[in-house]
Protein backbone atom coordinates (compact mmCIF):
# COMPACT_ATOMS: atom_id res chain seq x y z
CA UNK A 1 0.00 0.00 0.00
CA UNK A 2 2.78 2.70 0.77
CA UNK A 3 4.25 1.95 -2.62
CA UNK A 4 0.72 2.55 -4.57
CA UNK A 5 0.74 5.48 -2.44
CA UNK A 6 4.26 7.01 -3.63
CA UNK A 7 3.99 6.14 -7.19
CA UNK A 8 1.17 7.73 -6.94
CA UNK A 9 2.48 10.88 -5.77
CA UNK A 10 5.58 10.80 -8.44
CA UNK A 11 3.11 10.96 -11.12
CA UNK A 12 0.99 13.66 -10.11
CA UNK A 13 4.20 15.25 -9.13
CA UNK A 14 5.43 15.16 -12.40
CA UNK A 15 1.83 16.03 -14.14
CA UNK A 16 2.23 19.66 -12.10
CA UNK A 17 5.42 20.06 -13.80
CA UNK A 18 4.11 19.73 -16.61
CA UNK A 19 1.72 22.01 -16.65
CA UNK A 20 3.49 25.48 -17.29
CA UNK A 21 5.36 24.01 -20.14
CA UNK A 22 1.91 23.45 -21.64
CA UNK A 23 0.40 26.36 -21.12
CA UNK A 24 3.30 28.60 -22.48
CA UNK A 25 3.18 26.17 -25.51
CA UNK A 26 -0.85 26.75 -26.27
CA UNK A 27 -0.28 30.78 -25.78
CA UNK A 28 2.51 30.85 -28.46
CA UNK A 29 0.64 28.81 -31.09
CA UNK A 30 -2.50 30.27 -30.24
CA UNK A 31 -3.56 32.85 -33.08
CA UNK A 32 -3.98 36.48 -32.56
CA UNK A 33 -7.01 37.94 -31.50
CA UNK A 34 -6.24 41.50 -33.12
CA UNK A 35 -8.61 42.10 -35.99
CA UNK A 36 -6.74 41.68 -39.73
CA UNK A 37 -7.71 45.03 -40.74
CA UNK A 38 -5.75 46.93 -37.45
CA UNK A 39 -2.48 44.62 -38.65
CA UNK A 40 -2.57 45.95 -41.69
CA UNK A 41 -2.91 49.29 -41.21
CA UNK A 42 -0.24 49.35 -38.34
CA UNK A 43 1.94 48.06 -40.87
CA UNK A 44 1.23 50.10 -43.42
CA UNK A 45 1.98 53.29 -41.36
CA UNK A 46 5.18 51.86 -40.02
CA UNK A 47 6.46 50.85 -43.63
CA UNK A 48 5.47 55.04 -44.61
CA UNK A 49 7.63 55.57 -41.68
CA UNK A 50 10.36 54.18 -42.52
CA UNK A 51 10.16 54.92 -46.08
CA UNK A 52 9.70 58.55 -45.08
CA UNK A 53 12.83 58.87 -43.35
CA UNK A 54 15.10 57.02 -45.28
CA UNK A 55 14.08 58.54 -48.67
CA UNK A 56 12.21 62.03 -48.58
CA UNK A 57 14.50 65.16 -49.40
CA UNK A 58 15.19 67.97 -46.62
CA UNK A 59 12.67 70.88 -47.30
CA UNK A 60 14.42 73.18 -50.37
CA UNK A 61 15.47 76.93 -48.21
CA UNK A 62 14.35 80.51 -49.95
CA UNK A 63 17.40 80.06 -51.76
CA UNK A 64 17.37 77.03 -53.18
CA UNK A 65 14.11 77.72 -54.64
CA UNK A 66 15.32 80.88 -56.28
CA UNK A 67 17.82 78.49 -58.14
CA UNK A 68 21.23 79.76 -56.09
CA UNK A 69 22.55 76.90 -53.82
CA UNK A 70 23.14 78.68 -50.26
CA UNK A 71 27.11 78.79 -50.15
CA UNK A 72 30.04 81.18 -48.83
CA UNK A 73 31.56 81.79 -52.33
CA UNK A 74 30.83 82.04 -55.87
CA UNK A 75 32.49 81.96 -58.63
CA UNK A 76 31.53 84.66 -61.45
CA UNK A 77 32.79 83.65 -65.61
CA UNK A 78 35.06 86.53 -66.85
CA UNK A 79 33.42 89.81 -67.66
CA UNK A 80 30.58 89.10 -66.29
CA UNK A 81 30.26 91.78 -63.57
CA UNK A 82 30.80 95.04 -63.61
CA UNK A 83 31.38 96.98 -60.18
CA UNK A 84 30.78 101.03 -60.67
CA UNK A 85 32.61 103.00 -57.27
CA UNK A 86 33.47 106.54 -56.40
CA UNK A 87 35.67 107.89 -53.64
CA UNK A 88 37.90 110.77 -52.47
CA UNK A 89 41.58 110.77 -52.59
CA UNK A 90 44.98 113.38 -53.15
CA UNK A 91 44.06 112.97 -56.60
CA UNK A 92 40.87 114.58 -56.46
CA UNK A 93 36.99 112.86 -56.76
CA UNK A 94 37.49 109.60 -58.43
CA UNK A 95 35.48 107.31 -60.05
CA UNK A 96 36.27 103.77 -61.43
CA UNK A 97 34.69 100.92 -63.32
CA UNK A 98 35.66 97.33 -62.81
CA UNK A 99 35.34 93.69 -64.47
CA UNK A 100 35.55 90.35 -62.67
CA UNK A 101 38.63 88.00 -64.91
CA UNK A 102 38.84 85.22 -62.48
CA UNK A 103 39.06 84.71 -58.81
CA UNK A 104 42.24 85.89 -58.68
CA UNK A 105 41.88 89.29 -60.92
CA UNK A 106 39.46 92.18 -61.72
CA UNK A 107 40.70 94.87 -64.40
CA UNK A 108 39.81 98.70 -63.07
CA UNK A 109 40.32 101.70 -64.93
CA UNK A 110 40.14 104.88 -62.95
CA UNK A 111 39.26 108.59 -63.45
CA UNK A 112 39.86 111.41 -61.08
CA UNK A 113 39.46 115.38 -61.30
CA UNK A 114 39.63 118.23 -59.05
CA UNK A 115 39.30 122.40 -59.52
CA UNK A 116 40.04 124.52 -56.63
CA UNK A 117 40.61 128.41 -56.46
CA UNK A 118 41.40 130.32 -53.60
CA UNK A 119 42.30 134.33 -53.84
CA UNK A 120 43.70 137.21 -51.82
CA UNK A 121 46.27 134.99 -50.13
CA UNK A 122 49.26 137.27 -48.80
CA UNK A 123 52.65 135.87 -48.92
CA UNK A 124 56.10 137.28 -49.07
CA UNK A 125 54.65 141.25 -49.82
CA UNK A 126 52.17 139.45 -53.20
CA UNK A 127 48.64 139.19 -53.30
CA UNK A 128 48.37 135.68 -54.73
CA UNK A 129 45.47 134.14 -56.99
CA UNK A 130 46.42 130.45 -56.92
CA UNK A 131 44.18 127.86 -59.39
CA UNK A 132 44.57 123.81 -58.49
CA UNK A 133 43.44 121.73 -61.67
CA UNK A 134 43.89 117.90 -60.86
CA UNK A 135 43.12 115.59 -64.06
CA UNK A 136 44.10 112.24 -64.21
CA UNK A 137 43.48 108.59 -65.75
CA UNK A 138 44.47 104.66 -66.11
CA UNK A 139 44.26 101.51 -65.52
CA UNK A 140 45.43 98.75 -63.18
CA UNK A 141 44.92 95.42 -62.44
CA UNK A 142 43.71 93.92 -59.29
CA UNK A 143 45.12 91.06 -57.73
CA UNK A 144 43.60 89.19 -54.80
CA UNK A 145 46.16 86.39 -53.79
CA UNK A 146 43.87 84.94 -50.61
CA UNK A 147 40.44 84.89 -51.59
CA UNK A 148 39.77 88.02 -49.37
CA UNK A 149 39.75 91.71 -49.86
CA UNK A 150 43.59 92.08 -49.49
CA UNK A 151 44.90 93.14 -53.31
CA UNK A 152 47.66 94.27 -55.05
CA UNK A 153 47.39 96.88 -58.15
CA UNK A 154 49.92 97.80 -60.64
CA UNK A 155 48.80 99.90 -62.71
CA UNK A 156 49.50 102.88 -65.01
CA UNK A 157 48.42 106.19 -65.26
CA UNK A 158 48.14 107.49 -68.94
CA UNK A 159 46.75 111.35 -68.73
CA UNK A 160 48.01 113.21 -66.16
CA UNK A 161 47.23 117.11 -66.24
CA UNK A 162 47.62 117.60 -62.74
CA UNK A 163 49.29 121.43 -62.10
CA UNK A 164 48.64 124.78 -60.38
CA UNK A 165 48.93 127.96 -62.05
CA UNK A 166 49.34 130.85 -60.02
CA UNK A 167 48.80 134.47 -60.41
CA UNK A 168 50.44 137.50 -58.19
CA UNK A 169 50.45 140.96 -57.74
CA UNK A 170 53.10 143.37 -55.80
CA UNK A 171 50.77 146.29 -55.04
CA UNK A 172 52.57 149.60 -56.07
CA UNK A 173 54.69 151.31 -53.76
CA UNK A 174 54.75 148.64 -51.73
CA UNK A 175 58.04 145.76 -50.78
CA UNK A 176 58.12 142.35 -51.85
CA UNK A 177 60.89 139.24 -50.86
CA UNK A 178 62.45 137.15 -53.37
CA UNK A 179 65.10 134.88 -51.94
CA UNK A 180 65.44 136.71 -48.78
CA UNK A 181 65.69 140.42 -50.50
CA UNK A 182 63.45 143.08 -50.43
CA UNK A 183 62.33 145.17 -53.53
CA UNK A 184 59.96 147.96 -54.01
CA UNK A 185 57.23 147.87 -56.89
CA UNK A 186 56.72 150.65 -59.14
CA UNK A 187 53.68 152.97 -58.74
CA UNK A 188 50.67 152.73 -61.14
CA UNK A 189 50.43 150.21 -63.89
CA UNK A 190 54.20 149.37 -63.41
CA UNK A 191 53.94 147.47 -60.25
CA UNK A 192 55.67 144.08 -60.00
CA UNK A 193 53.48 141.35 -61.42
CA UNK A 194 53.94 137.63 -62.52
CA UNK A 195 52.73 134.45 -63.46
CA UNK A 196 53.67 130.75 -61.88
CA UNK A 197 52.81 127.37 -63.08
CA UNK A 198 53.84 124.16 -61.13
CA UNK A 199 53.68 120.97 -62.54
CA UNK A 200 52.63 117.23 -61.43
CA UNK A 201 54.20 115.21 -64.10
CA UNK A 202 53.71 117.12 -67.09
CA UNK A 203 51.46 115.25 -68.90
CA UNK A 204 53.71 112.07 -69.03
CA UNK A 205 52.36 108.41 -68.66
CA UNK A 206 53.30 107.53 -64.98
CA UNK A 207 53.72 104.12 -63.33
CA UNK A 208 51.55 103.49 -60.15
CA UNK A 209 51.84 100.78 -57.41
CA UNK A 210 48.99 100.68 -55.07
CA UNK A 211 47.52 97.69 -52.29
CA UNK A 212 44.43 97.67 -50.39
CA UNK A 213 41.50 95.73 -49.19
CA UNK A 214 37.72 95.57 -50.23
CA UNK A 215 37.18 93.50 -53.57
CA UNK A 216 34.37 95.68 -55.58
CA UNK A 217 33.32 91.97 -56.96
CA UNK A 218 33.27 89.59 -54.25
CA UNK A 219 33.25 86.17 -54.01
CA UNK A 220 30.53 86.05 -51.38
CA UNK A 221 28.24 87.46 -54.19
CA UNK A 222 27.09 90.88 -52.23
CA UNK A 223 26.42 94.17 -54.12
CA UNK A 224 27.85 97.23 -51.73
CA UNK A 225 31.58 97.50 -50.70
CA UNK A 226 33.89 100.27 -49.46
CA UNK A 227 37.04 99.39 -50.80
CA UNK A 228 40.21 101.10 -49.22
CA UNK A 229 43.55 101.69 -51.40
CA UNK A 230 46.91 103.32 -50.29
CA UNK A 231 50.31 103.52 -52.59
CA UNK A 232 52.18 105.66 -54.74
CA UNK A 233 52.46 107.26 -58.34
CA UNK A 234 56.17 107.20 -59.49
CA UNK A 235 55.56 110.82 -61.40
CA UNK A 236 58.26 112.20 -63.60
CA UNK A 237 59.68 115.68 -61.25
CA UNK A 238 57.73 118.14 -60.29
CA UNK A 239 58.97 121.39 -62.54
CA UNK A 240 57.93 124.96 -60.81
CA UNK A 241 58.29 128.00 -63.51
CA UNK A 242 57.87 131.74 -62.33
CA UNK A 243 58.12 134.93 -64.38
CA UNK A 244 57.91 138.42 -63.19
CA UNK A 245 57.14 141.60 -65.47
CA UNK A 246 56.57 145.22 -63.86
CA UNK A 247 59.18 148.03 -62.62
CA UNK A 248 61.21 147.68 -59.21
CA UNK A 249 62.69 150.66 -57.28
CA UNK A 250 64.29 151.71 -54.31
CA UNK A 251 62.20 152.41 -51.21
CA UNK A 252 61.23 155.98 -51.68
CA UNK A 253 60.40 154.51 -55.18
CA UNK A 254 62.88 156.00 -57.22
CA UNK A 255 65.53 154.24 -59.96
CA UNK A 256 63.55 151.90 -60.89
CA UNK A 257 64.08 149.11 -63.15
CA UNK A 258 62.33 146.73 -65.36
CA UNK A 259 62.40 143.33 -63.59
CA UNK A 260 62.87 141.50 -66.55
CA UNK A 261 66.59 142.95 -67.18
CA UNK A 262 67.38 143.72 -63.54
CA UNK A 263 70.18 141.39 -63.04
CA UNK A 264 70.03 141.37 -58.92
CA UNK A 265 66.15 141.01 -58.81
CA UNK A 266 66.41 137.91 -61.67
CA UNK A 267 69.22 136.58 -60.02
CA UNK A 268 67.40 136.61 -56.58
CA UNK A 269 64.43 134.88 -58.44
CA UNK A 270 66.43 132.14 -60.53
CA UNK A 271 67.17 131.24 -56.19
CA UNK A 272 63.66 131.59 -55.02
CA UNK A 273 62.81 128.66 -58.04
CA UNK A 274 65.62 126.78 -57.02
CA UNK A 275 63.88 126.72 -53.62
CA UNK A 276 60.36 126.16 -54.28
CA UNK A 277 61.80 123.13 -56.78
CA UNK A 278 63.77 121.56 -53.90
CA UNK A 279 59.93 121.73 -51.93
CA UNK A 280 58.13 120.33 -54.41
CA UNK A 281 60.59 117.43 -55.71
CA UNK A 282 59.36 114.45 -53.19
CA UNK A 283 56.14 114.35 -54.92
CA UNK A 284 57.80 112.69 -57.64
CA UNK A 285 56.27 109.36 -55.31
CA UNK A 286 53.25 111.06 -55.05
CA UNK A 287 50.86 110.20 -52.95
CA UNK A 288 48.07 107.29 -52.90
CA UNK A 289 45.12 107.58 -50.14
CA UNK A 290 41.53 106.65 -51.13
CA UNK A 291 38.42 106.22 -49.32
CA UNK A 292 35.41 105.13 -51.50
CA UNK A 293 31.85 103.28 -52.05
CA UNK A 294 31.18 100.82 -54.68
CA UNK A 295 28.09 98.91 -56.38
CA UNK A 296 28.70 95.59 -58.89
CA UNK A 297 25.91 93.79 -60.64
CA UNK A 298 25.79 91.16 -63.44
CA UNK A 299 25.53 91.84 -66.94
CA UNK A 300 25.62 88.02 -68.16
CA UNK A 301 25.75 84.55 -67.18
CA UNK A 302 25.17 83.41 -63.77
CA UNK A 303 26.98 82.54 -60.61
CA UNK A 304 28.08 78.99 -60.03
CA UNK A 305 28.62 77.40 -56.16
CA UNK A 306 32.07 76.70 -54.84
């Protein structure tokens, strides 16, 4: 009896273990409950999903959908820009007019002009009319060698009119200097007169050499710039010319002489010339500084991405 009684046991012992295995069994094979219709749309949506996210395009910015890919830099085919700029400079008012050749080099030609006159200036015992006329033009060509605004600009300049005239009176009775001496003009319509010219090159072609920074067609594809430029014409000398005509005389205005044959007063003035030539010779390198505003636009083909 104890040994019906045990076996009996083992197999309902082994019947309980059982059981789980069973019951995990049935739930996998048993078939889902979830309607067909709810699979397939779940599926559906997670296939667009996926689909989405692996395939669709980013959205296309302003720019794109103009038709110019959003970059830093452009690059422009020769001569097709033109950048139009004015400034201020020893020269006088300048203007200029520029053309894109590559990314390395824009051709400029340049035009400046200046009139001045300024009277009743009192120097030396002479009532001075003096008349600045600045006239110049050329060309140069610009060289960017970084990709920024830095440039270098050789360049000539082939009309040059730049001078001064200068027109001066001695008023009668009264003294004038001339290198340091004092002379008496003649009363009335023989008082001491004269005419000076001084000269900035005298017409000749002159070489120029010139850096600065602000390209007037930049690579970035904006229309405004303020380009900057400092460097030097290389001038042929300055001349300075000065003739006198008129009567001097001693101070109580008596033996007087033509100034044209007086040997002391033309003597005295040949050394006055010397002078003013010796003041005016450094500008032979003359002078380079310009400030200006400039505005390019397209006038054919279009800009490519870089």
């Amino acid at each position: 009896m104890p040994r019906v009684v045990a076996l009996i046991l083992f197999v309902a012992a082994l019947g309980f273990a059982s059981c789980p295995a069973k019951a995990r069994a049935q739930s996998s094979t048993q078939p889902s409950t979830q309607p067909a219709s709810q699979v397939s749309v779940q599926f559906a949506a997670n296939s667009a999903t996926q689909s989405g996210s692996a395939s669709a395009p980013p959205a296309a910015s302003p720019s794109s959908r103009r038709g110019v890919t959003p970059s830093t830099s452009v690059t422009f085919s020769p001569f097709s820009r033109v950048a139009l700029s004015g400034g201020i400079s020893p020269l006088g008012i300048g203007v200029s007019a520029t053309t894109n050749i590559n990314r390395h080099f824009n051709l400029r030609g340049t035009g400046n002009v200046f009139n001045y006159t300024v009277r009743n200036i009192s120097t030396e015992g002479f009532n001075v009319t003096a008349e600045l006329n600045l006239a110049t033009a050329g060309a140069s060509v610009d060289y960017y060698p970084f990709h920024n605004g830095f440039r270098l600009s050789p360049g000539v300049q082939f009309y040059n009119q730049n001078h001064a005239k200068v027109l001066f009176l001695a008023p009668p009775g009264t003294g004038f200097t001339l290198n340091n001496t004092t002379f008496f003009s003649a009363s009335g319509a023989n008082a001491v007169q004269g005419n000076g010219k001084f000269g900035l090159g005298n017409g000749s072609p002159a070489f120029t050499a010139t850096t600065g920074w602000g390209n007037t067609i930049p690579p970035s594809g904006r229309h405004w710039t303020f380009p900057v430029e400092i460097g030097v014409a290389f001038i042929q000398d300055p001349t300075v010319s000065l003739t006198l005509s008129g009567y001097v005389c001693n101070a109580q205005g008596l033996q007087c002489q033509n100034v044209a044959t007086d040997s002391t007063a033309q003597a005295d003035l040949a050394q006055q010339v010397k002078k003013y030539q010796s003041d005016v010779n450094p500008l032979k390198t003359y002078p380079i500084v310009s400030f200006g505003v400039a505005y390019n636009f397209r006038i054919r083909g279009n800009p490519t991405a870089y």
